[in-house]
Protein backbone atom coordinates (compact mmCIF):
# COMPACT_ATOMS: atom_id res chain seq x y z
CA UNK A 1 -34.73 -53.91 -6.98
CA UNK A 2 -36.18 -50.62 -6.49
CA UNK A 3 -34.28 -47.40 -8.15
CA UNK A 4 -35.00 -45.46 -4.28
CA UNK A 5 -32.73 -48.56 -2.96
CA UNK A 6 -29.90 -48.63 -5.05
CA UNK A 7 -26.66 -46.12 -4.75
CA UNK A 8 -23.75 -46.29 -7.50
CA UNK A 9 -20.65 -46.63 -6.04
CA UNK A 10 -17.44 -47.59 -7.18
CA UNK A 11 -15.49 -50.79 -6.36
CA UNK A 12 -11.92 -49.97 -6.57
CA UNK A 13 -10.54 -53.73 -6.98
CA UNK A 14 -12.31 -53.97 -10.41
CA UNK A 15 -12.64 -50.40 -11.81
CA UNK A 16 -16.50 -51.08 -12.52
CA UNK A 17 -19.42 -49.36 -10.84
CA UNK A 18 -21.56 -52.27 -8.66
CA UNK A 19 -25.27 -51.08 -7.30
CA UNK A 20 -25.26 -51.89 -3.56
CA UNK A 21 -28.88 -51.60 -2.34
CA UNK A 22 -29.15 -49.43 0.63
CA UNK A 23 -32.13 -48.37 1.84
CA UNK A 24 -32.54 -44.87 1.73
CA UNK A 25 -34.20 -42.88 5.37
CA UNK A 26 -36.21 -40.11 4.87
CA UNK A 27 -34.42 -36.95 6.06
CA UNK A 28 -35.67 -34.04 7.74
CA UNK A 29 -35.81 -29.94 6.14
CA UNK A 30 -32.78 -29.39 8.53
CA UNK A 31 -30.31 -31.91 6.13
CA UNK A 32 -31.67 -29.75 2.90
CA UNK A 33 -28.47 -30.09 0.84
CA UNK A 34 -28.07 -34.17 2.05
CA UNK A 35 -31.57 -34.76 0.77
CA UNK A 36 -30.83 -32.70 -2.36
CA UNK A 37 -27.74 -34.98 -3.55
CA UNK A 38 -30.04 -38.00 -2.46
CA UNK A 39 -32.26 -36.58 -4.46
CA UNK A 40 -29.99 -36.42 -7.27
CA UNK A 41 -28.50 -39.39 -7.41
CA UNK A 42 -31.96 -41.00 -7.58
CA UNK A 43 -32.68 -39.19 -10.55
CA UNK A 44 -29.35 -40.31 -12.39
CA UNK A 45 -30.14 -43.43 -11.36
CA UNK A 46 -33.82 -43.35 -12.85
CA UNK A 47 -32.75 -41.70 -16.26
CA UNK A 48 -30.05 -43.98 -16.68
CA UNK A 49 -32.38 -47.05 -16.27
CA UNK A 50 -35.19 -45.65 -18.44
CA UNK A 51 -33.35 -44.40 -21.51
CA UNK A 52 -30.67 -47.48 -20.99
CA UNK A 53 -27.59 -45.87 -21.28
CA UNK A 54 -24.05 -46.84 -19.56
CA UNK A 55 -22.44 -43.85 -17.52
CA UNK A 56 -20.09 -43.29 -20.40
CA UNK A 57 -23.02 -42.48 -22.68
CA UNK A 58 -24.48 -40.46 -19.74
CA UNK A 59 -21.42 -38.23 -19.66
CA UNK A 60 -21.77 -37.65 -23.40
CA UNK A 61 -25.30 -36.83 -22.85
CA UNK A 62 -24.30 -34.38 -20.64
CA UNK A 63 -21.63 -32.48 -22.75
CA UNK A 64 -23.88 -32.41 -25.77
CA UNK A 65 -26.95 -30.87 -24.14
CA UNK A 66 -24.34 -27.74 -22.37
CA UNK A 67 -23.23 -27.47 -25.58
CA UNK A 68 -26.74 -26.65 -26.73
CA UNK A 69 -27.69 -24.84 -24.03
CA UNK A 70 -24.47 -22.30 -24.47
CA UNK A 71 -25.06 -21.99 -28.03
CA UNK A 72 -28.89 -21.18 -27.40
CA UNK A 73 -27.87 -18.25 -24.47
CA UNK A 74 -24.90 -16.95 -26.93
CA UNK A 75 -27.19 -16.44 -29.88
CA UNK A 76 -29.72 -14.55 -27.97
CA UNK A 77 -27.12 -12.48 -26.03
CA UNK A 78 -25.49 -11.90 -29.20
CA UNK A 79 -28.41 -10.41 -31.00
């Protein structure tokens, strides 16, 4: 299964996340902020599969590397 076919959604009987494969359409310059989540969510997808992390670790990912990037902008507003 391709990452372009898969979207995570959640299944609400189990509290787990399931891929359904969808396929996804090409969409035209006049659905800009559509094709930009699409976009995004194809990326997740991607980096989750390639560095093999669950969407907890993902999260934690996350946290660490705005933690970073505030204490990199406060040290050089601060000086």
């Amino acid at each position: 299964m391709e990452i372009d076919q898969v979207i995570m959604t959640s299944n609400y009987s189990k509290d787990k996340y399931v891929r359904i494969p969808v396929p996804l359409k090409r969409q035209s310059k006049k659905y800009g902020l559509i094709n930009l989540v699409t976009q995004h969510k194809r990326f997740i997808a991607w980096y989750k599969l390639k560095l093999g992390l669950s969407d907890y670790a993902l999260l934690w990912l996350c946290f660490f590397k705005g933690v970073l990037i505030g204490l990199i902008i406060e040290k050089l507003i601060a000086n």
